[in-house]
Protein backbone atom coordinates (compact mmCIF):
# COMPACT_ATOMS: atom_id res chain seq x y z
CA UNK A 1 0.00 0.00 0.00
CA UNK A 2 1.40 3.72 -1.04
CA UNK A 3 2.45 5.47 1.91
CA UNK A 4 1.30 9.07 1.62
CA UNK A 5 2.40 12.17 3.69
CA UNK A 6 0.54 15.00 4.73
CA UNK A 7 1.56 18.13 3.09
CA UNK A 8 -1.82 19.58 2.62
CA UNK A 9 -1.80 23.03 3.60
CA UNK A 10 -4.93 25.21 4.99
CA UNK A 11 -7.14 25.58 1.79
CA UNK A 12 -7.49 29.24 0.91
CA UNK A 13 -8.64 30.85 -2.13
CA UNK A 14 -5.29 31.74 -3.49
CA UNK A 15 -2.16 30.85 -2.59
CA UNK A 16 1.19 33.00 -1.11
CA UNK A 17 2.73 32.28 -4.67
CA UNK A 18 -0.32 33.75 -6.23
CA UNK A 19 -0.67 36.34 -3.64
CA UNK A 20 3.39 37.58 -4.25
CA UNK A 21 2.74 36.73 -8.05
CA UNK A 22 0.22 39.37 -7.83
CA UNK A 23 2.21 42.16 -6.47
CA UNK A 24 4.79 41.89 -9.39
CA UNK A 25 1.77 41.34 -12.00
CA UNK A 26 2.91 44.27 -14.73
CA UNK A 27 6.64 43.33 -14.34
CA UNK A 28 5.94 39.50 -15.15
CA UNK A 29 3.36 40.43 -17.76
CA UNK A 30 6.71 42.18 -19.33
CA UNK A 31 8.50 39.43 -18.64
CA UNK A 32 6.49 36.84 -20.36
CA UNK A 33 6.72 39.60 -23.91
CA UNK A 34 10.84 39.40 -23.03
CA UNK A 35 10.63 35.67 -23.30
CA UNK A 36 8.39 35.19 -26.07
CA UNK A 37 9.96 37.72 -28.26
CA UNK A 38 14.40 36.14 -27.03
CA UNK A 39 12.79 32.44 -28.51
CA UNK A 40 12.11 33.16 -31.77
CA UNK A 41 14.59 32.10 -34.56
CA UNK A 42 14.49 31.46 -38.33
CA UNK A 43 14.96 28.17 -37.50
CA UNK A 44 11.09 26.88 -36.93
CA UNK A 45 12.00 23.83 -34.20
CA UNK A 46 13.53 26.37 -31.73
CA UNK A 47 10.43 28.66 -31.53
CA UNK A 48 8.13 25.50 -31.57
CA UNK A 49 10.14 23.11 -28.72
CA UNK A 50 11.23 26.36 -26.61
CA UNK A 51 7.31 27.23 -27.13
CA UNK A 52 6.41 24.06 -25.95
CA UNK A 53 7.97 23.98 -22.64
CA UNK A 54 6.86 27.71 -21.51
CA UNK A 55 3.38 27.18 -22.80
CA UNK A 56 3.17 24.01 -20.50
CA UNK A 57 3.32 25.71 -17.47
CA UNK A 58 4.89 26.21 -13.74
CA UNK A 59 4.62 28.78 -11.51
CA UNK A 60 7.39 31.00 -12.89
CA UNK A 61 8.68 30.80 -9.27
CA UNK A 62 12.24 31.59 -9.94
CA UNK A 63 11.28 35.03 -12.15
CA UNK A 64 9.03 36.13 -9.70
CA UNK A 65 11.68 36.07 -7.18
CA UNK A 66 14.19 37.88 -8.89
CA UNK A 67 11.10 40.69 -9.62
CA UNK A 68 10.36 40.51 -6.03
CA UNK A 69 14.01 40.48 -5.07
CA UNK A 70 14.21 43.87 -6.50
CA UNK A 71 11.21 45.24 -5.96
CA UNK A 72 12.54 44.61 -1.73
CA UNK A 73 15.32 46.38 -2.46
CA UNK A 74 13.09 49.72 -4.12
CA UNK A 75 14.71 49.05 -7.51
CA UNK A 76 13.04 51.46 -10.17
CA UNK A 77 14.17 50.84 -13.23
CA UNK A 78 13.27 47.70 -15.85
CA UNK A 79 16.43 45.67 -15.90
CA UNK A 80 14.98 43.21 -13.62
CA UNK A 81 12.50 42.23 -16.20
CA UNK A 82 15.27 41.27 -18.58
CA UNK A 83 16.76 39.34 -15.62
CA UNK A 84 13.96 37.69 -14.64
CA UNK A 85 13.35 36.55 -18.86
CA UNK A 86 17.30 35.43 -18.00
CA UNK A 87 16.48 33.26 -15.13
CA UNK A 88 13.54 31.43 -16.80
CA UNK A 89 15.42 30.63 -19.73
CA UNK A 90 18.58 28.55 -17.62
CA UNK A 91 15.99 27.09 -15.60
CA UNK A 92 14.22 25.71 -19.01
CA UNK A 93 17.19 25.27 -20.45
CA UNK A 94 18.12 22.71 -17.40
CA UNK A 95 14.69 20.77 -17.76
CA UNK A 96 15.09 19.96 -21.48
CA UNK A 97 18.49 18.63 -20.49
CA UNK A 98 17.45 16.46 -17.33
CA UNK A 99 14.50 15.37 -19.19
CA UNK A 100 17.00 14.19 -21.61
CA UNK A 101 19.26 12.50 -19.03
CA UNK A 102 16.35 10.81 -16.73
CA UNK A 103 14.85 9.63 -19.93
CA UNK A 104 11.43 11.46 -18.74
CA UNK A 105 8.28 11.22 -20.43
CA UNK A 106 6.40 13.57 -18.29
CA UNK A 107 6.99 17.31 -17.35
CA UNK A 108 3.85 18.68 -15.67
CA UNK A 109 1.78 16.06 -16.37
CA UNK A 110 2.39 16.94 -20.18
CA UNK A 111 4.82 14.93 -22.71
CA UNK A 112 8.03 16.03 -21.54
CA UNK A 113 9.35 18.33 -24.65
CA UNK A 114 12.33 15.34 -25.37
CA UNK A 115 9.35 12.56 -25.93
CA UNK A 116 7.50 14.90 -28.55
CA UNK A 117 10.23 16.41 -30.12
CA UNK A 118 13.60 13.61 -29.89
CA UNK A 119 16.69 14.11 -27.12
CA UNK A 120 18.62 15.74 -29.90
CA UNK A 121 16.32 18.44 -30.34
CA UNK A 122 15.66 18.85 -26.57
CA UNK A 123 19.23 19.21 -25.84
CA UNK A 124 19.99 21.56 -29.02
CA UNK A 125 17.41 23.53 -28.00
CA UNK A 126 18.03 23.57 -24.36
CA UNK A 127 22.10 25.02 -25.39
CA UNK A 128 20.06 27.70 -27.77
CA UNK A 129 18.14 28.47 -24.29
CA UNK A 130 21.33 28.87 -22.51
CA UNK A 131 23.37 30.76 -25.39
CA UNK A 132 20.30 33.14 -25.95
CA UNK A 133 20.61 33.91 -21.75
CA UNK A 134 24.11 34.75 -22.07
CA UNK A 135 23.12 37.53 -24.70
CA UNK A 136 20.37 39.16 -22.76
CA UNK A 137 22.66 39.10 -19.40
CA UNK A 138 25.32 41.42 -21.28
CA UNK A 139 22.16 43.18 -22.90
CA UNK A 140 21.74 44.62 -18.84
CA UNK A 141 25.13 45.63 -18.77
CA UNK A 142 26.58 44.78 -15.27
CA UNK A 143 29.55 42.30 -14.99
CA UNK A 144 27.93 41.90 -11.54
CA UNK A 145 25.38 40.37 -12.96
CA UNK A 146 27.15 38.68 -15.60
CA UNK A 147 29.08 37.05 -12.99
CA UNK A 148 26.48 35.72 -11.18
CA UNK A 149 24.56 34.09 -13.50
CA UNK A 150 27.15 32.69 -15.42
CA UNK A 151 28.54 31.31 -12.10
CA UNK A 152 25.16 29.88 -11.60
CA UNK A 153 25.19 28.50 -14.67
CA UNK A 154 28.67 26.05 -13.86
CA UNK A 155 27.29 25.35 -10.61
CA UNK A 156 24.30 24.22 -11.80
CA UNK A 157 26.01 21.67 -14.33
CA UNK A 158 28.56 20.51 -11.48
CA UNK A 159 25.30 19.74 -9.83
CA UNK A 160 23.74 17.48 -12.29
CA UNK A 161 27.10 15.74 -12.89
CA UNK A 162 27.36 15.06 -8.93
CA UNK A 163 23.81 13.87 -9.31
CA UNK A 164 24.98 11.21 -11.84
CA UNK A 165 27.80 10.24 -9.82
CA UNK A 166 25.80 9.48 -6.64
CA UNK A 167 22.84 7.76 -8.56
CA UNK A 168 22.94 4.01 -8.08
CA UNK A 169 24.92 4.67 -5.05
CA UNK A 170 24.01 3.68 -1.69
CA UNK A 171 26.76 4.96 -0.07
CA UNK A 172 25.67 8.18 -0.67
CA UNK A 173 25.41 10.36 2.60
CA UNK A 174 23.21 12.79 3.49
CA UNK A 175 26.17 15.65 3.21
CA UNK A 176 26.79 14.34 -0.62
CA UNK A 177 22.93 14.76 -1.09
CA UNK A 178 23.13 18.35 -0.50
CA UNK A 179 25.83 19.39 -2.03
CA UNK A 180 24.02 17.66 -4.99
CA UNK A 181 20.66 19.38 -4.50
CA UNK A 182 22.72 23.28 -3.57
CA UNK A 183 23.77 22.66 -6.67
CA UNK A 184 21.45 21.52 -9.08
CA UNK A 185 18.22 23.14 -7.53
CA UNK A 186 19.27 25.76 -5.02
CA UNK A 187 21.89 27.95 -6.95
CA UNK A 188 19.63 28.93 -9.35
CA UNK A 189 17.35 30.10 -6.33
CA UNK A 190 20.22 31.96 -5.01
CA UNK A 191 21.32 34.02 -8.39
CA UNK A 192 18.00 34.99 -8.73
CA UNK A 193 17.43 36.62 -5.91
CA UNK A 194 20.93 38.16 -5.62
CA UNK A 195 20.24 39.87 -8.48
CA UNK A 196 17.58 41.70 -7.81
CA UNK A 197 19.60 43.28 -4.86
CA UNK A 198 22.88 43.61 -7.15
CA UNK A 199 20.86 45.48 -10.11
CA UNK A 200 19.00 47.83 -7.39
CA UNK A 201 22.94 48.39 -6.98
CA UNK A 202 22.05 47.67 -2.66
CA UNK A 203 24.83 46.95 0.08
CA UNK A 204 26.64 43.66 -0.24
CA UNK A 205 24.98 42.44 3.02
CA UNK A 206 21.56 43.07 1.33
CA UNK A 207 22.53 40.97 -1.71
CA UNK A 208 24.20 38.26 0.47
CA UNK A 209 20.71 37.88 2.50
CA UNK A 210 18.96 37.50 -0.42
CA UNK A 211 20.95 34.95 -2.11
CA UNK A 212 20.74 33.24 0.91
CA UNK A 213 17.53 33.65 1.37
CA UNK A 214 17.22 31.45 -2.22
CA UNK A 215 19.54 29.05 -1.88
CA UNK A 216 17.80 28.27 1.68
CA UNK A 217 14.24 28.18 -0.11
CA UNK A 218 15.47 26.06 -3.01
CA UNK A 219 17.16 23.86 -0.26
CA UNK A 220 13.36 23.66 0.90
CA UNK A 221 12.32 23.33 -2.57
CA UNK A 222 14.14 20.59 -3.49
CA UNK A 223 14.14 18.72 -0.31
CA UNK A 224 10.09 18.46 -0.50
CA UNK A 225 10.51 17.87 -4.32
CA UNK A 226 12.27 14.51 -3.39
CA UNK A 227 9.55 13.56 -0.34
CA UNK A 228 6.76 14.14 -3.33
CA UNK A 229 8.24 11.32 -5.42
CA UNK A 230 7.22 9.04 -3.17
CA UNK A 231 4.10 10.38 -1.48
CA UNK A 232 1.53 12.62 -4.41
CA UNK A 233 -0.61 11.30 -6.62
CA UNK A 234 0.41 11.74 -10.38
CA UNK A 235 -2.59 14.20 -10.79
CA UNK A 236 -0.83 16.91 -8.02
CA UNK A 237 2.81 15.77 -9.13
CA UNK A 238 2.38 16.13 -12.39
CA UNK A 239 4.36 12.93 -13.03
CA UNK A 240 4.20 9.38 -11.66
CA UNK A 241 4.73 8.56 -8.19
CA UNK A 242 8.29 6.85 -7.87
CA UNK A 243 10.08 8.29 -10.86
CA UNK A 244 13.45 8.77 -8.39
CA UNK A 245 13.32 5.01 -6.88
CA UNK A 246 12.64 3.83 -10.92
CA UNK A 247 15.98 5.54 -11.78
CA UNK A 248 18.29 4.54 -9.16
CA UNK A 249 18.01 8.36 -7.56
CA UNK A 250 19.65 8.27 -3.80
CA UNK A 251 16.94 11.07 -2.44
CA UNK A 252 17.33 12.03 1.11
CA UNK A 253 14.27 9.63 1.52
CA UNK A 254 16.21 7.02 0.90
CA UNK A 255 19.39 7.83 2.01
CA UNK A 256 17.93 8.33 5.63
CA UNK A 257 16.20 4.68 4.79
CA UNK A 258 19.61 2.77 4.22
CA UNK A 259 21.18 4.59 6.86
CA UNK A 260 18.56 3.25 9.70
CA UNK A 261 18.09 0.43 8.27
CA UNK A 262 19.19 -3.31 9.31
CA UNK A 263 21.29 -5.96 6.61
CA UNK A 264 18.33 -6.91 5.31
CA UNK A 265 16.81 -3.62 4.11
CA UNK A 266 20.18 -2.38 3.31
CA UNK A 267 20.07 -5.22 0.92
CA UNK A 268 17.15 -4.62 -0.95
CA UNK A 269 17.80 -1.03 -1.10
CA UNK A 270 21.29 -2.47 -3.01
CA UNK A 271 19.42 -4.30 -5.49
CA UNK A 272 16.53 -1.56 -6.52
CA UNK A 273 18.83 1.21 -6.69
CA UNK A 274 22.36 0.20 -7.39
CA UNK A 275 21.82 -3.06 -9.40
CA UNK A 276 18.48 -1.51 -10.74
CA UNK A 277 16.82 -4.81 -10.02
CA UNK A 278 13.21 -4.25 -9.32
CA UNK A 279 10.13 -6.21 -9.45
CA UNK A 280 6.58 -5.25 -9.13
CA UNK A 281 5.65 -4.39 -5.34
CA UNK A 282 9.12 -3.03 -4.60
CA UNK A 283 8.25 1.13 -4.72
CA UNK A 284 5.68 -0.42 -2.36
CA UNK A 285 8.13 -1.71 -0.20
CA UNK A 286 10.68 1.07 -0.34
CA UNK A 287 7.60 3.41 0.46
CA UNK A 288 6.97 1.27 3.93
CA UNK A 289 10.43 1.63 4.74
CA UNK A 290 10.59 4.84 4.65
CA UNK A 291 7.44 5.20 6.55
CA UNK A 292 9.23 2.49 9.39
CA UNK A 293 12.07 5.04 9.71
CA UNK A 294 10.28 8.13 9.23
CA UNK A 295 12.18 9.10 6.31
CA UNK A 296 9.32 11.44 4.71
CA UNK A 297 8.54 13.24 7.73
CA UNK A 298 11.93 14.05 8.93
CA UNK A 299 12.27 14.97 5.47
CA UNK A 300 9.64 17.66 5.30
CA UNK A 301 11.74 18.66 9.00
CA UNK A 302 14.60 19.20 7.65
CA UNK A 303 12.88 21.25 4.69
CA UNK A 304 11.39 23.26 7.46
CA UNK A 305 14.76 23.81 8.81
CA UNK A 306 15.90 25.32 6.24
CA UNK A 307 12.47 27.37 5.55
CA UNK A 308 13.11 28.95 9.17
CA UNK A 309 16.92 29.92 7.96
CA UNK A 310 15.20 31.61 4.99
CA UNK A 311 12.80 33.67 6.76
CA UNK A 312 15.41 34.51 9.03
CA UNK A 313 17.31 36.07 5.64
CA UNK A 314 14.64 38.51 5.41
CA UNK A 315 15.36 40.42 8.62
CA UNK A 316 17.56 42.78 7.35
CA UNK A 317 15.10 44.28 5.02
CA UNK A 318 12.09 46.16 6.09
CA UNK A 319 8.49 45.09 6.58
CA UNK A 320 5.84 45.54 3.67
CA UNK A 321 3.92 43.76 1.38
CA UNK A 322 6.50 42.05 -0.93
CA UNK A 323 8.64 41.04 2.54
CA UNK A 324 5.37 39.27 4.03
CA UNK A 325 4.86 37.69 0.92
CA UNK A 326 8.33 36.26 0.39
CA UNK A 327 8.01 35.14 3.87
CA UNK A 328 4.50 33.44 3.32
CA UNK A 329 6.26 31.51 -0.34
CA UNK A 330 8.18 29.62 2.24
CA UNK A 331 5.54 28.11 3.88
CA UNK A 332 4.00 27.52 0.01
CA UNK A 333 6.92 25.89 -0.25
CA UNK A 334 7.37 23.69 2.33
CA UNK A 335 3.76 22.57 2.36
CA UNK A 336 2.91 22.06 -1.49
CA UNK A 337 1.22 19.09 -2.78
CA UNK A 338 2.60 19.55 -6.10
């Protein structure tokens, strides 16, 4: 029987995602024109595959930070617009190349953009993503801000090939899981928020809180992304349940599973995830486990640890509407069922 966790949060009419998307409305409406008009190319596949993933959705979460990011620091010019197009594209970019890599058939409970269009076009299009990026960061004209996102950028990649090193591995500890996931899910967090501090041209400390502030909510992010694989219902999730334990993924789920676990579960976890060995009931299984050793839940903990470190972030800034709402997208965050 599926083990499922509670993350539902109090039902409300909107949530603190819409609620901060809301209070940077006109700026994301420009950003959305920014993208649009940065895909197009003569060549018709770009335009159409690029299309394809931005029309499918998300909640533009990474954007709307660096628009809110700035808008906290009383920025009052447009660059952040063009940042925030900047940020969306590397973060697309990324998911036609890990669709590519995890072989995924599903992005937000669509056809993932590699199964409709080939892996060859998904990761073409994906370096056209990040090439077109590079030429809109220098279109802002702030080495700053070149520097961060391009650092972003490496760290990201590092990420994913850390990710492919511990996959399959059940050695992996829980310190080698997040340096994986600062990497590969957090960074990008982090350089968006920065730079809505660093184009606002604010005090280092301000820009320092803020990418911490990200890289603390993508910690979040991530680390309730992982306890989701194992506990939503493809309808919320937006892909099927198990998609991590199919492909040999060493989650913090399971990593906390192996590590209280006795020879005998250490065993099987060996031959589902390292040898790849699996047979029907074992997600089953491995989803009883982890309920035995309260993997999910201390999971979701340690996502709330890191929650209370980004709220903390905030302090330096002063109260108002986009602070309260930054705050509020942790607990979003934290207590998503998607």
């Amino acid at each position: 029987m599926a083990v499922v966790t509670n993350l539902e949060p109090k039902r409300r009419t909107s949530t603190p995602l819409d609620d901060l998307t809301a209070l940077v409305a006109e700026d994301l409406s420009a950003v959305n024109e920014i993208i649009i008009q940065n895909m197009q190319s003569s060549v018709e596949l770009i335009p159409q595959l690029a299309g394809y993933l931005i029309a499918a959705g998300g909640k533009r979460l990474r954007p709307v930070l660096t628009l809110a990011a700035a808008n906290l620091c009383g920025y009052q010019g447009d660059k952040h617009r063009l940042l925030a197009a900047v940020v969306e594209f590397i973060h697309s970019a990324t998911l036609l190349h890990d669709d590519v890599v995890d072989e995924s058939d599903l992005r937000r409970g669509l056809a993932s953009a590699n199964a409709v269009f080939g892996n060859k076009a998904s990761v073409l299009v994906g370096d056209f993503l990040f090439s077109r990026s590079f030429e809109m960061m220098v279109q802002v004209g702030s080495l700053d801000v070149l520097q961060i996102l391009s650092r972003a950028s490496a760290v990201i990649a590092e990420g994913e090939v850390l990710q492919l090193r511990t996959t399959n591995d059940t050695e992996t500890t829980e310190e080698a899981y997040l340096e994986v996931i600062k990497g590969k899910t957090a960074e990008l967090f982090a350089a968006a928020c920065r730079v809505g501090a660093v184009v606002a041209n604010r005090p280092e400390a301000e820009a320092q809180a803020l990418y911490d502030y990200g890289m603390n909510l993508g910690i979040a992010f991530q680390l309730v992304d992982d306890v989701l694989d194992y506990s939503a219902l493809q309808a919320t999730l937006g892909k099927t349940v198990g998609d991590d334990f199919r492909e040999g993924k060493l989650t913090l789920p399971v990593v906390l599973s192996i590590s209280r676990g006795d020879a005998t579960e250490r065993a099987f976890w060996h031959r589902t995830m390292e040898e790849l060995e699996q047979a029907d009931g074992d997600l089953a299984h491995a989803q009883a486990l982890m309920a035995k050793h309260d993997a999910l839940t201390d999971t979701v903990a340690r996502a709330r640890h890191y929650g209370a470190l980004a709220r903390g972030n905030l302090a330096v800034f002063a109260d108002g509407p986009i602070k309260t709402a930054m705050l509020e997208v942790i607990d979003f965050v934290i207590d998503r069922d998607f």
